[in-house]
N, C-alpha and C. Protein backbone atom coordinates (compact mmCIF):
# COMPACT_ATOMS: atom_id res chain seq x y z
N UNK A 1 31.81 -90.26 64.20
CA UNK A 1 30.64 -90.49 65.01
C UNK A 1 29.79 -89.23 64.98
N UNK A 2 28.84 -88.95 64.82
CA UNK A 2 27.59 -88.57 64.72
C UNK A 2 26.50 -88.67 65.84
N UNK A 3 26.81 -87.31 67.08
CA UNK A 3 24.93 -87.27 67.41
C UNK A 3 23.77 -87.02 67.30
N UNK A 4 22.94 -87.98 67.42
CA UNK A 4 21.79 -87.50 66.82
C UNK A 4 21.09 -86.00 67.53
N UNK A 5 20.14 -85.82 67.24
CA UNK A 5 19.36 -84.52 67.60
C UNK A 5 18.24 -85.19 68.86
N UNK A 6 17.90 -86.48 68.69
CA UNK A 6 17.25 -86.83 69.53
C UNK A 6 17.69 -87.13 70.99
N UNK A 7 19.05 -87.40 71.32
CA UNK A 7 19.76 -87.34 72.51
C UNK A 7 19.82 -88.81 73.22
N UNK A 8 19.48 -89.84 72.23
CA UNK A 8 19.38 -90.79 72.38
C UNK A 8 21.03 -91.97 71.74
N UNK A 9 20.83 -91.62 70.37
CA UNK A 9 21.82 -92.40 69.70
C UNK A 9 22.93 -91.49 68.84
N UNK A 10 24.06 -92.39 68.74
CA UNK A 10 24.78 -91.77 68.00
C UNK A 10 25.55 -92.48 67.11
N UNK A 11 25.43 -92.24 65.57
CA UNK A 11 25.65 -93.05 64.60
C UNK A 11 27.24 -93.05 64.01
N UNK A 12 28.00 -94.01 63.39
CA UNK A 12 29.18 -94.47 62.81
C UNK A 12 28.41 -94.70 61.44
N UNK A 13 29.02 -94.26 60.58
CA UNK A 13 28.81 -94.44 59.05
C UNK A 13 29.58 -94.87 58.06
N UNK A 14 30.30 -96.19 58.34
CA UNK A 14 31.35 -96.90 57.25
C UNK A 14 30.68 -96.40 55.92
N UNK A 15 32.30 -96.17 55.09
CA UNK A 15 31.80 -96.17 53.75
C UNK A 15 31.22 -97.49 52.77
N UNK A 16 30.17 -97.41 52.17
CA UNK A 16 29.65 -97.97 51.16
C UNK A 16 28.32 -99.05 52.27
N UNK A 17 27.68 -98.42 53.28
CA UNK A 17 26.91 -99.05 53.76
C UNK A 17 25.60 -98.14 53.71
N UNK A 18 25.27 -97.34 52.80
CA UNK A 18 24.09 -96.41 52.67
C UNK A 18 23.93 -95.21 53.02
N UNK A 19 25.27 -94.66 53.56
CA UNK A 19 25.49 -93.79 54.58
C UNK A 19 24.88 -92.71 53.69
N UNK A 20 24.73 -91.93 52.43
CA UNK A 20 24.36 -91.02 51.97
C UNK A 20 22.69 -90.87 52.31
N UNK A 21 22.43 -92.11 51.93
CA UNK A 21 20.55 -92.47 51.98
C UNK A 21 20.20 -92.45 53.53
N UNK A 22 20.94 -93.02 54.17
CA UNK A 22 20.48 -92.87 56.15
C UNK A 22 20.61 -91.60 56.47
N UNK A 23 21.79 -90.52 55.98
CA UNK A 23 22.12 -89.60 56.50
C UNK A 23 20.71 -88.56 55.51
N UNK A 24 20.38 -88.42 54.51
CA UNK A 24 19.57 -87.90 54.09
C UNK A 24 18.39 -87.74 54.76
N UNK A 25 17.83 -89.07 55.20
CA UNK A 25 16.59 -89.14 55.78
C UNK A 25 16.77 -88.97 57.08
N UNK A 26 18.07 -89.13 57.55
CA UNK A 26 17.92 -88.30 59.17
C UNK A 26 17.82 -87.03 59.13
N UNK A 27 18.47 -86.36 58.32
CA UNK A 27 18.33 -85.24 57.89
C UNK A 27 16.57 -84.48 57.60
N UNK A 28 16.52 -85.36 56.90
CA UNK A 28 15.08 -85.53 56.22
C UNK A 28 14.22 -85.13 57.40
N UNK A 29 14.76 -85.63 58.86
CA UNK A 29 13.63 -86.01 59.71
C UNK A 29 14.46 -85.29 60.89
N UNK A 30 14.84 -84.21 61.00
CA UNK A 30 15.54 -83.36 61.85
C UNK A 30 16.50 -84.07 63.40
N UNK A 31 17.02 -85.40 62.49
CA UNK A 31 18.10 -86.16 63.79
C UNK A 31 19.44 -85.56 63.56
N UNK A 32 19.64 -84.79 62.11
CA UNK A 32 21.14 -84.34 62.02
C UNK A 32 20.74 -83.14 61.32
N UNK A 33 21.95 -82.53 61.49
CA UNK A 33 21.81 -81.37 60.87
C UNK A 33 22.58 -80.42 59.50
N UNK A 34 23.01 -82.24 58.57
CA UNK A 34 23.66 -81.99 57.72
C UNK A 34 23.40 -83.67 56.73
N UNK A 35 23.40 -83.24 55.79
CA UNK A 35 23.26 -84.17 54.85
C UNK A 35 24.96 -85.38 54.22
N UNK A 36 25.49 -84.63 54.78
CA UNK A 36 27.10 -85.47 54.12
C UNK A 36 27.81 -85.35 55.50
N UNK A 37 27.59 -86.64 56.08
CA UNK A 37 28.29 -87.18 57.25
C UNK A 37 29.78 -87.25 56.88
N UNK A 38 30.94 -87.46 58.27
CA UNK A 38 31.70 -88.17 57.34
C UNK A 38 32.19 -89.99 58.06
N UNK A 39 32.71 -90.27 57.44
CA UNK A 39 32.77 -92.15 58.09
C UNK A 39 34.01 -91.78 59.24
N UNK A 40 34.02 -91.41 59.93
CA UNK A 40 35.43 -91.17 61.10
C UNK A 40 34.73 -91.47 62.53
N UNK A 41 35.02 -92.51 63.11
CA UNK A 41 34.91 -92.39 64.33
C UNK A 41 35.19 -91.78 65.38
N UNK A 42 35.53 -90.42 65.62
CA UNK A 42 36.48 -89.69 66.65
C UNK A 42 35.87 -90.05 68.29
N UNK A 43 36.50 -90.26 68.78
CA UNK A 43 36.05 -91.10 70.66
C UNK A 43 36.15 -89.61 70.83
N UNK A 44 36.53 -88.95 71.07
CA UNK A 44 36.11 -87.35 71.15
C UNK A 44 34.51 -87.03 71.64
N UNK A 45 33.77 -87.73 70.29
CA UNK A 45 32.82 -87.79 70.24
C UNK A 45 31.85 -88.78 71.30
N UNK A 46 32.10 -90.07 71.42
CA UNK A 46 31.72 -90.58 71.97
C UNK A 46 31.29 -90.93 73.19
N UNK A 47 30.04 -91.25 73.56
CA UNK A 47 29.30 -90.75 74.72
C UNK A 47 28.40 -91.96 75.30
N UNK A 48 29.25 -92.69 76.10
CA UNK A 48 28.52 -93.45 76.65
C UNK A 48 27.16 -93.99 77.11
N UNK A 49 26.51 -92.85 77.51
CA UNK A 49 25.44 -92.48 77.79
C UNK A 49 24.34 -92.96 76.56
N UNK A 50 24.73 -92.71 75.00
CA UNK A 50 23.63 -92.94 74.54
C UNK A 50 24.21 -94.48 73.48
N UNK A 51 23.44 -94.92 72.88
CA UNK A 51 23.30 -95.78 72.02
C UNK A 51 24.51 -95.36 70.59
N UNK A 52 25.45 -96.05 70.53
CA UNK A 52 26.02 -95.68 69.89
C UNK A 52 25.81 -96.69 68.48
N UNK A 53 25.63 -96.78 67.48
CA UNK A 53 24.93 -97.35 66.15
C UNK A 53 26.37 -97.09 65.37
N UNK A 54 26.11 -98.50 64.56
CA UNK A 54 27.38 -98.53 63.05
C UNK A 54 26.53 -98.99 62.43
N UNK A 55 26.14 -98.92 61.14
CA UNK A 55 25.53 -99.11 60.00
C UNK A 55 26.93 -99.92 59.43
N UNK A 56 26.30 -101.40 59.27
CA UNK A 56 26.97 -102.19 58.65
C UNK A 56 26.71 -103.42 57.39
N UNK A 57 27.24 -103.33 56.61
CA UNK A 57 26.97 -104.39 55.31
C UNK A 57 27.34 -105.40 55.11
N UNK A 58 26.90 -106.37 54.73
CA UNK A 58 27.15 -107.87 54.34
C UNK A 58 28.23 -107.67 53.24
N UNK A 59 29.58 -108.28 54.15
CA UNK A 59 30.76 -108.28 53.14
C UNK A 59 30.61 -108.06 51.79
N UNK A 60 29.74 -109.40 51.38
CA UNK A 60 29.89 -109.97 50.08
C UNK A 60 29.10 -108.97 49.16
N UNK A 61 28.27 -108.35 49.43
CA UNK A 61 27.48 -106.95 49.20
C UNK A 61 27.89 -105.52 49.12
N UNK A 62 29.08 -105.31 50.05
CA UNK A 62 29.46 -104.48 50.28
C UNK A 62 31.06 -104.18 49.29
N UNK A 63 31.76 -105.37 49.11
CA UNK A 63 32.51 -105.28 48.13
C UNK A 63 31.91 -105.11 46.61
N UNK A 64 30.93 -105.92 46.44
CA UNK A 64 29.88 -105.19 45.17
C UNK A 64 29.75 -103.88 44.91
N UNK A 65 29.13 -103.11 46.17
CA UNK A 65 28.94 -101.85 46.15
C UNK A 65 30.35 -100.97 46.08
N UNK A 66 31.25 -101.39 46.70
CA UNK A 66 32.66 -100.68 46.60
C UNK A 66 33.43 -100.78 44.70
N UNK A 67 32.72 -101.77 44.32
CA UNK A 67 33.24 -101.92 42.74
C UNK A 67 32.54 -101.13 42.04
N UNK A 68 31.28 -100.77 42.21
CA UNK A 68 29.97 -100.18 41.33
C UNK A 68 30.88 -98.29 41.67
N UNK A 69 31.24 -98.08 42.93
CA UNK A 69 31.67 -97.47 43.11
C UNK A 69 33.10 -97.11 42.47
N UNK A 70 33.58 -97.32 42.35
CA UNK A 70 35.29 -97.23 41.78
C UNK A 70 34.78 -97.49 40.10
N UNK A 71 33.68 -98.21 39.61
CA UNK A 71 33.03 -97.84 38.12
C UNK A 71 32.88 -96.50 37.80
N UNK A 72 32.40 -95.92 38.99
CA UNK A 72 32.26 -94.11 39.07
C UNK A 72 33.18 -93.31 38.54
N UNK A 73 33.87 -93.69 39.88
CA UNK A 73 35.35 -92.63 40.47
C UNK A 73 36.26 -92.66 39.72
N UNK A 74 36.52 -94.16 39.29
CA UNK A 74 37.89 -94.22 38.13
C UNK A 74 36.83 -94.64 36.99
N UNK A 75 36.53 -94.06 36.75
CA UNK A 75 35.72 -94.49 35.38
C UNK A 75 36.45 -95.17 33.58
N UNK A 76 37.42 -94.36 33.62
CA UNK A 76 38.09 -94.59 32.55
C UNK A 76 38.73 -95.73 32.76
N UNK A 77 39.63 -95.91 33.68
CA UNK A 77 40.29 -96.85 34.79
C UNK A 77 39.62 -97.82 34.71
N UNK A 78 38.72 -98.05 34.86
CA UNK A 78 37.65 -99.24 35.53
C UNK A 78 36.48 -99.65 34.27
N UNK A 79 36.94 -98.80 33.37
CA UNK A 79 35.99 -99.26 31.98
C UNK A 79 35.43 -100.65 31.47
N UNK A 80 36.69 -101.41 31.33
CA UNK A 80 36.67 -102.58 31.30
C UNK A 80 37.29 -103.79 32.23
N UNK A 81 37.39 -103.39 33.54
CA UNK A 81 37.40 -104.18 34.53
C UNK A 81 36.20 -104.63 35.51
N UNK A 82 36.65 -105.99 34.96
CA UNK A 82 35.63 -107.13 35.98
C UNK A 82 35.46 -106.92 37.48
N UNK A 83 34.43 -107.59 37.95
CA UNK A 83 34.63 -107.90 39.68
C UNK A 83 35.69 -108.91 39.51
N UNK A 84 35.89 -109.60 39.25
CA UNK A 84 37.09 -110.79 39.59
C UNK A 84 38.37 -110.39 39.64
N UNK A 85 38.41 -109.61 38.42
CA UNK A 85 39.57 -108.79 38.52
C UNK A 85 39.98 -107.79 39.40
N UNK A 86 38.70 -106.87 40.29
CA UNK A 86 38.70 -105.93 41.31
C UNK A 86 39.01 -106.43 42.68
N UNK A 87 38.52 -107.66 42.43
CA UNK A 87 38.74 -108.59 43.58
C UNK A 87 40.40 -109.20 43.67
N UNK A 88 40.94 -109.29 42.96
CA UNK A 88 42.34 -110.32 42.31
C UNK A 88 43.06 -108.71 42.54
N UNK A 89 43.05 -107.20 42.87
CA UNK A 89 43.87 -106.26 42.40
C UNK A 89 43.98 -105.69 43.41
N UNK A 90 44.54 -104.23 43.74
CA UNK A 90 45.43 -103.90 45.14
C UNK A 90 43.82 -103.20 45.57
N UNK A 91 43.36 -102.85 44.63
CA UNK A 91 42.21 -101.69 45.17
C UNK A 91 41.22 -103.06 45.82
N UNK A 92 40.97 -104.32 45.97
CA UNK A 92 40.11 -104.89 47.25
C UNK A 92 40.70 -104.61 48.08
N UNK A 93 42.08 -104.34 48.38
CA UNK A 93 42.47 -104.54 50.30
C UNK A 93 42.88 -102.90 50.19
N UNK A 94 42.67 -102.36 49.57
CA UNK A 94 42.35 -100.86 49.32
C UNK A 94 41.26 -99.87 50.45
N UNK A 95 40.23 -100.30 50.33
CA UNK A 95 39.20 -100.35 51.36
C UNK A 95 38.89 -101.07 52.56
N UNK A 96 39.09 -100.38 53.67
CA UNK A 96 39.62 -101.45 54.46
C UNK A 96 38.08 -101.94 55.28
N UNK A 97 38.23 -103.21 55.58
CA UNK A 97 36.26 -103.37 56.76
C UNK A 97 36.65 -102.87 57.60
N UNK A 98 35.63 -103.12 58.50
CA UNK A 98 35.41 -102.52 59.94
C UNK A 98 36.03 -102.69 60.90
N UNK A 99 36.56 -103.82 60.85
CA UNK A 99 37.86 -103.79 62.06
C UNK A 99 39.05 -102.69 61.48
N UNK A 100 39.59 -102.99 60.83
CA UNK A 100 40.70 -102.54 60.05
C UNK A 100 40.57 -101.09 60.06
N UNK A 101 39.17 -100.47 59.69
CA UNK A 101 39.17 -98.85 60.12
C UNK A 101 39.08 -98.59 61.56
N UNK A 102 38.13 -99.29 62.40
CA UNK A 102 37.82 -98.34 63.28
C UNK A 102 38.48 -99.40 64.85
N UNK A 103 39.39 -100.18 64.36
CA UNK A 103 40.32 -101.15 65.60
C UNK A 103 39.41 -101.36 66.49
N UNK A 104 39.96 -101.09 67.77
CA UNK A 104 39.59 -101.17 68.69
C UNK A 104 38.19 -100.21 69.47
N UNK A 105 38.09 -98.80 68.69
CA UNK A 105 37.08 -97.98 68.79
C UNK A 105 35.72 -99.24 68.34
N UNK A 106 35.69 -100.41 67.48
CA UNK A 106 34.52 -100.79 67.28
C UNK A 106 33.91 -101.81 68.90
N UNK A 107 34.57 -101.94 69.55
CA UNK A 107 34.35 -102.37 70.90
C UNK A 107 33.06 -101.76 71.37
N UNK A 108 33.27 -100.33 70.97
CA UNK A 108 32.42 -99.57 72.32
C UNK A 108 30.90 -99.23 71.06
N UNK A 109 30.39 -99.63 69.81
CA UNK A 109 29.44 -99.90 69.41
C UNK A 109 28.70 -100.32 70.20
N UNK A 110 27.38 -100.31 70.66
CA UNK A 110 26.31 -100.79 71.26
C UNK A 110 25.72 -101.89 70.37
N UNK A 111 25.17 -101.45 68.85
CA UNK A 111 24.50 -102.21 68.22
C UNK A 111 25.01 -101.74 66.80
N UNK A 112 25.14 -102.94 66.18
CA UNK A 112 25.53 -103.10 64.79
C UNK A 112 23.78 -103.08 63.79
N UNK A 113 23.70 -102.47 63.06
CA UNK A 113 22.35 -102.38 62.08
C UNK A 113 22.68 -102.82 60.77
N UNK A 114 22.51 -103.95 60.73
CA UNK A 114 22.64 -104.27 59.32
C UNK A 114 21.36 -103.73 58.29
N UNK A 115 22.22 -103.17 56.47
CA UNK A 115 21.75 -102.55 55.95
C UNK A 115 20.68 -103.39 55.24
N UNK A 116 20.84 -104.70 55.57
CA UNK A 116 19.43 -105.53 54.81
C UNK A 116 18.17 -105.62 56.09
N UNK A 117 18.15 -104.79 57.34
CA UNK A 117 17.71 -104.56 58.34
C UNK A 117 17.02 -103.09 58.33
N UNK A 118 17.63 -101.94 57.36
CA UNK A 118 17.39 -100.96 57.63
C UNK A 118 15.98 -100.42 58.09
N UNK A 119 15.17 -100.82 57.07
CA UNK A 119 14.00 -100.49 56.85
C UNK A 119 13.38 -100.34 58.42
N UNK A 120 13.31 -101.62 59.09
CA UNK A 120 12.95 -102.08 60.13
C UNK A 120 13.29 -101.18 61.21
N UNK A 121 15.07 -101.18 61.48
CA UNK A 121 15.29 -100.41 62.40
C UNK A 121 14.67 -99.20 62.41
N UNK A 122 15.02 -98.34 61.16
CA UNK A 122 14.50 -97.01 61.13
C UNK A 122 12.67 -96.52 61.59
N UNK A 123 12.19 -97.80 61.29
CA UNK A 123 10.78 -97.52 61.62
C UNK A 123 10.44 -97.67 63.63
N UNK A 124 11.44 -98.46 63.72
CA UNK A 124 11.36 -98.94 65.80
C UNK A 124 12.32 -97.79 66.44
N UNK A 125 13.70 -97.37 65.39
CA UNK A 125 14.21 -96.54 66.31
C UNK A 125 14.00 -94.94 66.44
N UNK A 126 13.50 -94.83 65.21
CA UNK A 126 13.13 -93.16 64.58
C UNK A 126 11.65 -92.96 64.36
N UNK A 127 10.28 -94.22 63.94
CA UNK A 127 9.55 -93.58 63.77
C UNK A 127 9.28 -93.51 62.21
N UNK A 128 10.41 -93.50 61.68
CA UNK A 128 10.63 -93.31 60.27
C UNK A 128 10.44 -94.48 59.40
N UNK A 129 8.97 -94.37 58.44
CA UNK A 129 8.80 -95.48 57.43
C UNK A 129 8.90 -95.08 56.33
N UNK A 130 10.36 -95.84 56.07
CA UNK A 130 10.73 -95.25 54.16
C UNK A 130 11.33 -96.45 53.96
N UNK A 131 11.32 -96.94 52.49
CA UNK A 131 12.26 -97.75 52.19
C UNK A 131 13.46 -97.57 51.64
N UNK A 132 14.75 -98.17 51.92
CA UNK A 132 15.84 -98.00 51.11
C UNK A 132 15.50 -99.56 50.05
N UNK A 133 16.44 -98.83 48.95
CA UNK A 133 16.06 -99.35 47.95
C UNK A 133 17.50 -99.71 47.42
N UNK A 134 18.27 -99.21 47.59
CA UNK A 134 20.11 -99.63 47.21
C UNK A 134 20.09 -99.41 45.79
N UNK A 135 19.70 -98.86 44.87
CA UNK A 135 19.54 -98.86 43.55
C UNK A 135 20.77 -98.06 42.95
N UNK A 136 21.62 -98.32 42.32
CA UNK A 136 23.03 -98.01 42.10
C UNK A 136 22.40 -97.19 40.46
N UNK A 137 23.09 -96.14 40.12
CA UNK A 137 22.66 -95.19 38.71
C UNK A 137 23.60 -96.37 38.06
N UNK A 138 24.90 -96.70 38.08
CA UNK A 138 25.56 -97.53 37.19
C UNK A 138 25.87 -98.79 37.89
N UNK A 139 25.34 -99.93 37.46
CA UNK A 139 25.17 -101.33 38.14
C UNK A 139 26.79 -101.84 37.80
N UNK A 140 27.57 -101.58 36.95
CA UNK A 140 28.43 -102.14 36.99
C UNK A 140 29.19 -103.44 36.38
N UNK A 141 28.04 -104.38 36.17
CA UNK A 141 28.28 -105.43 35.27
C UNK A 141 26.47 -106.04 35.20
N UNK A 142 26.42 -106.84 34.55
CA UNK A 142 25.06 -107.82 34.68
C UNK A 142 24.83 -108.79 35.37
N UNK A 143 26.05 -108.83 36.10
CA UNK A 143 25.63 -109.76 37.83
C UNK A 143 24.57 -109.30 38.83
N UNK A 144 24.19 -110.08 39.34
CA UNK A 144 23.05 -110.01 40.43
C UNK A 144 24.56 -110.17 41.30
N UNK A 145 24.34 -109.68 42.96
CA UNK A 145 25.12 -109.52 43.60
C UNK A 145 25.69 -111.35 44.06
N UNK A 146 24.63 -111.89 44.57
CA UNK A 146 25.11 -113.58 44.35
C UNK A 146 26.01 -114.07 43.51
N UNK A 147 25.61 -113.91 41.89
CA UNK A 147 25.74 -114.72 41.10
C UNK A 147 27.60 -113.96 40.42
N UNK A 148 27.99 -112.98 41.26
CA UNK A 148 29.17 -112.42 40.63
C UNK A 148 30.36 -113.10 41.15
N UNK A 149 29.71 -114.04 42.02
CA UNK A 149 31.01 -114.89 43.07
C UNK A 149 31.35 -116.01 42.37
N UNK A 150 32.80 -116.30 42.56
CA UNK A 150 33.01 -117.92 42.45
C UNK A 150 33.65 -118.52 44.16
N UNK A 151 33.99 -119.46 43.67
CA UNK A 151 34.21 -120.02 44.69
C UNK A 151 35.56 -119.19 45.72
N UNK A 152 36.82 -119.10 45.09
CA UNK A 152 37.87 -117.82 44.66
C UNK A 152 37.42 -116.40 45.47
N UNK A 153 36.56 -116.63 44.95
CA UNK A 153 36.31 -114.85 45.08
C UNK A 153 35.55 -114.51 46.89
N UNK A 154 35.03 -115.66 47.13
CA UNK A 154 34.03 -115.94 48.00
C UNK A 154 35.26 -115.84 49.36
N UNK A 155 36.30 -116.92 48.76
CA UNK A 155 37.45 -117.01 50.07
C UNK A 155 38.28 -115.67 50.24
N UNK A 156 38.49 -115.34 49.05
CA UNK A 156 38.62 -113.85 49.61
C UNK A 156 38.19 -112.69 50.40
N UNK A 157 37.19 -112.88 49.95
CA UNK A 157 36.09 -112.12 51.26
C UNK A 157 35.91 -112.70 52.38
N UNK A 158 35.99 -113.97 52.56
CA UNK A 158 35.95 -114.08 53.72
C UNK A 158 37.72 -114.10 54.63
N UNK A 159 38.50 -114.01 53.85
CA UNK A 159 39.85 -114.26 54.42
C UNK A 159 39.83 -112.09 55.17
N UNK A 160 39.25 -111.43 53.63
CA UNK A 160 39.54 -109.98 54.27
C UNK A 160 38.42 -109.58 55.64
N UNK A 161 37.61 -110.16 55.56
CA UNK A 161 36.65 -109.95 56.34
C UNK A 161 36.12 -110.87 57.94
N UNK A 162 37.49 -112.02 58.44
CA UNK A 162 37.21 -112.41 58.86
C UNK A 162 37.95 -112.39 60.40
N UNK A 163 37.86 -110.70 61.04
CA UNK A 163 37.98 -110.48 61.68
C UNK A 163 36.58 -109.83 62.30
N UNK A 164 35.96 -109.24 61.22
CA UNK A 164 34.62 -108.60 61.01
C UNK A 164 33.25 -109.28 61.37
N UNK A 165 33.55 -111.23 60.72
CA UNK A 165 32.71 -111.82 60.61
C UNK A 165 32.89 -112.63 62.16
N UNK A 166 33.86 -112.19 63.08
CA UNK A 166 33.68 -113.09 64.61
C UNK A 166 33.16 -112.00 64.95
N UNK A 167 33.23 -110.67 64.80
CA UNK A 167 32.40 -109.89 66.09
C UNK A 167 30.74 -109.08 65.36
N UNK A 168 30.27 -109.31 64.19
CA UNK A 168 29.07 -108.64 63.33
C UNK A 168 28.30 -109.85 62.95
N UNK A 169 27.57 -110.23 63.18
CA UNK A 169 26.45 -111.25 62.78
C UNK A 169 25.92 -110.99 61.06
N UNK A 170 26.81 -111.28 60.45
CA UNK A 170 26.07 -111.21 59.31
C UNK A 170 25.18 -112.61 58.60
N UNK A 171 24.37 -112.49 57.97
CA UNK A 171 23.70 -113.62 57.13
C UNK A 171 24.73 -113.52 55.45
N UNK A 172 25.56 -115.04 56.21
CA UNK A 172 26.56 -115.05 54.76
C UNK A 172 26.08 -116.10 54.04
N UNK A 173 24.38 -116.74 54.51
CA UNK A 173 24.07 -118.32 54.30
C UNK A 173 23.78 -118.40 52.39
N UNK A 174 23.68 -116.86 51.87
CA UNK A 174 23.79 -116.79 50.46
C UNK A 174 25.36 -117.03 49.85
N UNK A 175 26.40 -116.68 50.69
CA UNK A 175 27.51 -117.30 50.05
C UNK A 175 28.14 -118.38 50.52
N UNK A 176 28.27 -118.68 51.29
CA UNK A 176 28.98 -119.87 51.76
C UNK A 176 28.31 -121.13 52.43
């Protein structure tokens, strides 16, 4: 958890939900005072008093981004592995969602910001008009994020994610 500089909110930064690009431009715009957050919730931190924010991603999006990612990291590894296959292997339940990291600490969230929301929030809650753009240096395969699902792949995400999907309002009306 993360307070801001403004004395208002204080941000949670799951991995693979933009957190480099939000944290930049808060940065950018003197709400933090460091560019590389890290994703840990410590209640230490946490302060009733202000608005406490999780930056959160649409499952089915967010496992995309976690594959484009591990294209990176294990590069050699991951050369010629599919999403279907990333999906079908130990590294999906590898990364855990948002229940699963942050238990019971996700209770005391105020407001969930979804990252297909960003734009918006950032301009009502900061002031700040920029666009995120999600543009990955290595895309990973020639799927559009939709079109990489089957039917299979779809129940999986929702089987890992469907502790996530009773308490986060996501728009899943593109997959299911």
């Amino acid at each position: 958890m993360h307070k801001l500089n403004n004395g208002i909110h204080a941000c949670v930064f799951p991995t693979r939900c933009g957190t480099r690009w939000i944290a930049q431009t808060l940065f950018d715009n003197n709400l933090i005072d460091y560019t590389a957050p890290n994703h840990e919730f410590d209640i230490n931190q946490y302060d009733k008093n202000l608005q406490n924010i999780m930056f959160v991603r649409n499952p089915f999006t967010r496992e995309r981004s976690i594959y484009r990612w591990y294209k990176v990291i294990k590069e050699k590894e991951y050369k010629d592995i599919t999403f279907e296959e990333f999906v079908n292997s130990d590294d999906f339940e590898y990364e855990p969602t948002y229940m699963q990291k942050y238990q019971d600490k996700i209770k005391l969230i105020d407001k969930f910001v979804h990252l297909e929301m960003l734009d918006n929030f950032m301009k009502r809650a900061f002031n700040i008009n920029k666009i995120y753009i999600g543009d990955y240096h290595i895309p990973g395969d020639d799927n559009n994020d939709r079109d990489a699902y089957n039917d299979q792949l779809i129940e999986k995400v929702l089987i890992k994610y469907k502790e996530d999907i009773k308490l986060i309002d996501f728009d899943l009306t593109s997959y299911i």
